[in-house]
Protein backbone atom coordinates (compact mmCIF):
# COMPACT_ATOMS: atom_id res chain seq x y z
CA UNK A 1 105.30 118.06 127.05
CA UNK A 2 107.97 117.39 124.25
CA UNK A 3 106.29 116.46 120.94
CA UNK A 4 108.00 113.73 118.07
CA UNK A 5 108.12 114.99 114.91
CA UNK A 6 105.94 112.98 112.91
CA UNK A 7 106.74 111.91 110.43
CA UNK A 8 110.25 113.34 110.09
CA UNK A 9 112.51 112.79 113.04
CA UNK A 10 116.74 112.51 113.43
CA UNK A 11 117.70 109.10 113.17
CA UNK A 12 119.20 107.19 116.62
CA UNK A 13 122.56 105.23 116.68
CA UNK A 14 123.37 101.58 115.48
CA UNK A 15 124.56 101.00 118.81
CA UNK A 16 121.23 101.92 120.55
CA UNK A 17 119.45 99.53 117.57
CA UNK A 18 121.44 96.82 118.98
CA UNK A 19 120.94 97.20 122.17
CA UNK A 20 117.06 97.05 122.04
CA UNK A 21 117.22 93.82 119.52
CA UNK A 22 119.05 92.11 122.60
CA UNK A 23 115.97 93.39 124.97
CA UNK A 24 112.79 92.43 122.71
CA UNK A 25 110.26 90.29 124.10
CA UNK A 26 110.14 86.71 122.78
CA UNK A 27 107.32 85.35 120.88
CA UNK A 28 105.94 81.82 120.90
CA UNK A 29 106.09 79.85 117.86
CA UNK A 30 102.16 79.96 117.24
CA UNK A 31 102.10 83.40 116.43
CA UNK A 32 101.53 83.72 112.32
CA UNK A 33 102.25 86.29 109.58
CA UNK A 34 98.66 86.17 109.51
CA UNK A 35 97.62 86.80 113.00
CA UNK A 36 100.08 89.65 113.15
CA UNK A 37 98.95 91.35 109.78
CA UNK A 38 95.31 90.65 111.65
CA UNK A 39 95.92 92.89 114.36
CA UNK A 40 97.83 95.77 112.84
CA UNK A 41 94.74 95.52 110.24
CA UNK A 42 92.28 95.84 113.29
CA UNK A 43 94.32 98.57 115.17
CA UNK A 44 94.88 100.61 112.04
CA UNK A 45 91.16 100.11 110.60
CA UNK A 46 90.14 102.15 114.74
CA UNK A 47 93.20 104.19 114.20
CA UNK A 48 91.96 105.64 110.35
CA UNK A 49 88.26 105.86 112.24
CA UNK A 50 89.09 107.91 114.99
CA UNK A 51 91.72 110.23 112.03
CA UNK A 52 87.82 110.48 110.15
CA UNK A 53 85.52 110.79 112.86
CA UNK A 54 85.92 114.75 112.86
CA UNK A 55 86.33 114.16 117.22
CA UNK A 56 87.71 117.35 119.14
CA UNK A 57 91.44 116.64 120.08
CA UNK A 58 90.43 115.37 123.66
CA UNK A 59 88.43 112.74 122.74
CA UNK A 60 90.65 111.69 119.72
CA UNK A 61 93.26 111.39 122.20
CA UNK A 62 90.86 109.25 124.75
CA UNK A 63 90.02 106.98 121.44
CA UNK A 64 93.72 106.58 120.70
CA UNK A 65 94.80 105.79 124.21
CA UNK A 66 91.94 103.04 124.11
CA UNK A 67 93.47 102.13 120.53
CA UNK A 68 96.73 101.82 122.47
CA UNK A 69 95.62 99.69 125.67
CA UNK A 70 94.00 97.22 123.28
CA UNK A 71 96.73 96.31 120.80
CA UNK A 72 99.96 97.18 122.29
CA UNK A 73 101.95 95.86 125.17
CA UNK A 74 101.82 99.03 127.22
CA UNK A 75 103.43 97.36 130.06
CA UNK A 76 106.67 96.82 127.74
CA UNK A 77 106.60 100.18 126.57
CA UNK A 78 106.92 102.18 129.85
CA UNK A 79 109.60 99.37 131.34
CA UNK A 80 111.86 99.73 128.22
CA UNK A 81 111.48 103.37 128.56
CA UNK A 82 112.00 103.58 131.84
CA UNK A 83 115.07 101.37 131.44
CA UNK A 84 117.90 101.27 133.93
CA UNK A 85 116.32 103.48 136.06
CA UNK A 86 113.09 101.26 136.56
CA UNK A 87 115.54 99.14 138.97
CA UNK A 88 115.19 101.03 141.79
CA UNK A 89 111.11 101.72 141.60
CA UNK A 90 109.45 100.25 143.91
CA UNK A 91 106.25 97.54 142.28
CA UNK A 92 103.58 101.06 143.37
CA UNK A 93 106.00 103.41 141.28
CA UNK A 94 106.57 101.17 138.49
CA UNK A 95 102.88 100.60 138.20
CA UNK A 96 102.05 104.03 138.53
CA UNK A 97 104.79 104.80 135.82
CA UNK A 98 102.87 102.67 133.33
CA UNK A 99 99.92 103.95 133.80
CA UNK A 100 100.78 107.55 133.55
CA UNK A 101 103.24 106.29 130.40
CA UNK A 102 99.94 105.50 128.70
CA UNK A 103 98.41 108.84 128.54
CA UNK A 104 101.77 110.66 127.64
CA UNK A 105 101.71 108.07 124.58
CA UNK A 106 98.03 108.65 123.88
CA UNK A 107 98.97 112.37 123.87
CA UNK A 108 102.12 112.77 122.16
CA UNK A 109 101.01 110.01 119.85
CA UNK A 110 97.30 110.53 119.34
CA UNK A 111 98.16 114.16 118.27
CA UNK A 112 100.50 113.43 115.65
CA UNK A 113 98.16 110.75 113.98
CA UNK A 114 95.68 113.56 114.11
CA UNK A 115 97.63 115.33 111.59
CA UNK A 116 96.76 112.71 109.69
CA UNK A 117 93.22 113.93 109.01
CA UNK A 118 92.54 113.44 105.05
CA UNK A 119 94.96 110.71 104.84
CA UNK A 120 95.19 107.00 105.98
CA UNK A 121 97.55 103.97 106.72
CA UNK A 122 97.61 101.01 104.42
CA UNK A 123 98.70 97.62 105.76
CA UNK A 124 101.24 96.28 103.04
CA UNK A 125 102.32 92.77 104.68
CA UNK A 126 103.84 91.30 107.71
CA UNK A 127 107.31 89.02 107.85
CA UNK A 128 109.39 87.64 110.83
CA UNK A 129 112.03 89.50 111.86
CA UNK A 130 114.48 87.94 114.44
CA UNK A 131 112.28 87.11 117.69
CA UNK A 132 108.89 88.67 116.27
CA UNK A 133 106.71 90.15 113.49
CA UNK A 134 107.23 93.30 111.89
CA UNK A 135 103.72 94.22 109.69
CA UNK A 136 104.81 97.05 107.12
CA UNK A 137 102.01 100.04 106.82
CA UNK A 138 102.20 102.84 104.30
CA UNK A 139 100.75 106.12 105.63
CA UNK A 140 99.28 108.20 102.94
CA UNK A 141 98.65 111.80 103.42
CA UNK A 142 97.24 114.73 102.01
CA UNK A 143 100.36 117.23 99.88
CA UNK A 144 102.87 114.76 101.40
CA UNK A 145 104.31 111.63 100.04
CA UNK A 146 103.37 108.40 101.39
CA UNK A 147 105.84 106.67 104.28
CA UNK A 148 106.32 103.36 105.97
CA UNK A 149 105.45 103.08 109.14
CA UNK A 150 106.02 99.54 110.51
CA UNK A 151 104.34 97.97 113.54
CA UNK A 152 106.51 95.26 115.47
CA UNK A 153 104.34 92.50 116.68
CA UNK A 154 104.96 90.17 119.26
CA UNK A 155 102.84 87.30 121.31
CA UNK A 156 104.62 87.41 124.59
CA UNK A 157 101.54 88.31 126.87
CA UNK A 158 99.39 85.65 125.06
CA UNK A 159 97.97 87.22 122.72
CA UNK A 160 99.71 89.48 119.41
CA UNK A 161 100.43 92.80 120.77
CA UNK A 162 102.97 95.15 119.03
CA UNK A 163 105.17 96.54 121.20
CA UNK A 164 107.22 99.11 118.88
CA UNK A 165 106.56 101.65 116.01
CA UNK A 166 109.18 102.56 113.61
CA UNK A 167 108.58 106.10 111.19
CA UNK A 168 110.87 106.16 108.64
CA UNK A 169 113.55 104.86 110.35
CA UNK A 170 112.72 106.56 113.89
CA UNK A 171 112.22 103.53 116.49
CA UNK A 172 110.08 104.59 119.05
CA UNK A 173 111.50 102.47 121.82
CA UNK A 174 114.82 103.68 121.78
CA UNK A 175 113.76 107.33 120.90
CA UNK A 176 111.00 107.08 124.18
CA UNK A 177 113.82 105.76 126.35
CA UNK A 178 116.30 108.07 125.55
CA UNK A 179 113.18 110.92 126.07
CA UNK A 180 111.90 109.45 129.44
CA UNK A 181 115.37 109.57 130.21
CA UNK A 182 116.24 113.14 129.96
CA UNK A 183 112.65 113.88 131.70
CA UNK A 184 114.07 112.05 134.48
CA UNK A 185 117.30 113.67 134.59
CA UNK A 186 115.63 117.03 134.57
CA UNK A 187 113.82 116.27 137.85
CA UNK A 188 116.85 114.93 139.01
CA UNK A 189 116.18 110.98 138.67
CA UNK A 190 112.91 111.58 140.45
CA UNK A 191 110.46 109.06 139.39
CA UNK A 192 107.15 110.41 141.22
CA UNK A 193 108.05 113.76 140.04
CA UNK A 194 108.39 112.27 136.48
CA UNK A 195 105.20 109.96 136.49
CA UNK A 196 102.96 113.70 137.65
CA UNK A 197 104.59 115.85 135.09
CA UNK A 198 103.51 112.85 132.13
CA UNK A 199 100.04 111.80 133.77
């Protein structure tokens, strides 16, 4: 399994930034600053627990995955990485695909937060952006200097979910699609091979 960089990463292309602002889910006019900030505070408040708790890797990983079915829109994630090629799933695959999208994010993601340990995130604030809220979090780490790590928030399901990370620039939709994407050219477009190999 391929591993992001955290926190330093290359940088993806205007192009691809424009693309995904066309593609981002749509939130209702109810949802707040407030109720945004709320949730990132929530999510981040389990997330610096599980960094503290002193957990072996596995479970980290099991408390990060639960971290991630709670407060993101998991569903979005896995169809946006999927992209074009979710078109020709059928309804079992594409289920099966966001299920087994979950784990590879609690993995790849729940061990770079665990290199967190001795450090934490700080919410800072949340603003609209376009079609949603983006809540800006500092991370603060031990022998490194601090970066922002901003949570995009958005109420399309119902209730605030965020549905994107971005590390210092690095947005983790478009750098998950593009990822998913060569996985699934490497087993030649084959989505049931893909959805084993990240389960």
């Amino acid at each position: 399994m391929s591993h992001l960089t955290f926190p330093r990463r290359h940088f993806l292309t205007a192009a691809g930034s424009a693309a995904l602002v066309a593609a981002l889910p749509t939130p209702s006019l109810a949802l707040s600053a407030s109720q945004a900030e709320g949730l990132v505070t929530t999510a981040v408040g389990e997330i610096n627990g599980v960094i503290a708790s002193g957990a072996s890797i596995g479970s980290m990983v099991n408390s990060f995955k639960g971290i991630f079915d709670r407060y993101a829109d998991t569903a979005y994630l896995a169809a946006y990485a999927l992209g074009n090629d979710g078109r020709s799933a059928s309804n079992a695959q594409k289920q099966a695909f966001s299920d087994a999208f979950g784990v590879y994010l609690a993995n790849k993601y729940g061990r770079r937060f665990n290199e967190f340990a001795g450090g934490q995130i700080q919410v800072q604030g949340a603003r609209a952006v376009n079609s949603y809220m983006e809540v800006r979090t500092i991370a603060v780490l031990r022998n490194q200097s601090p970066f922002q790590v901003d949570f995009h928030v958005s109420d399309r399901i119902g209730r605030p979910v965020f549905f994107n990370l971005i590390v210092e620039g690095v947005n983790m939709l478009l750098s998950e699609r593009a990822e998913i994407g060569a996985m699934l050219d490497a087993r030649g477009g084959n989505i049931d091979a893909l959805i084993r190999d990240l389960a």
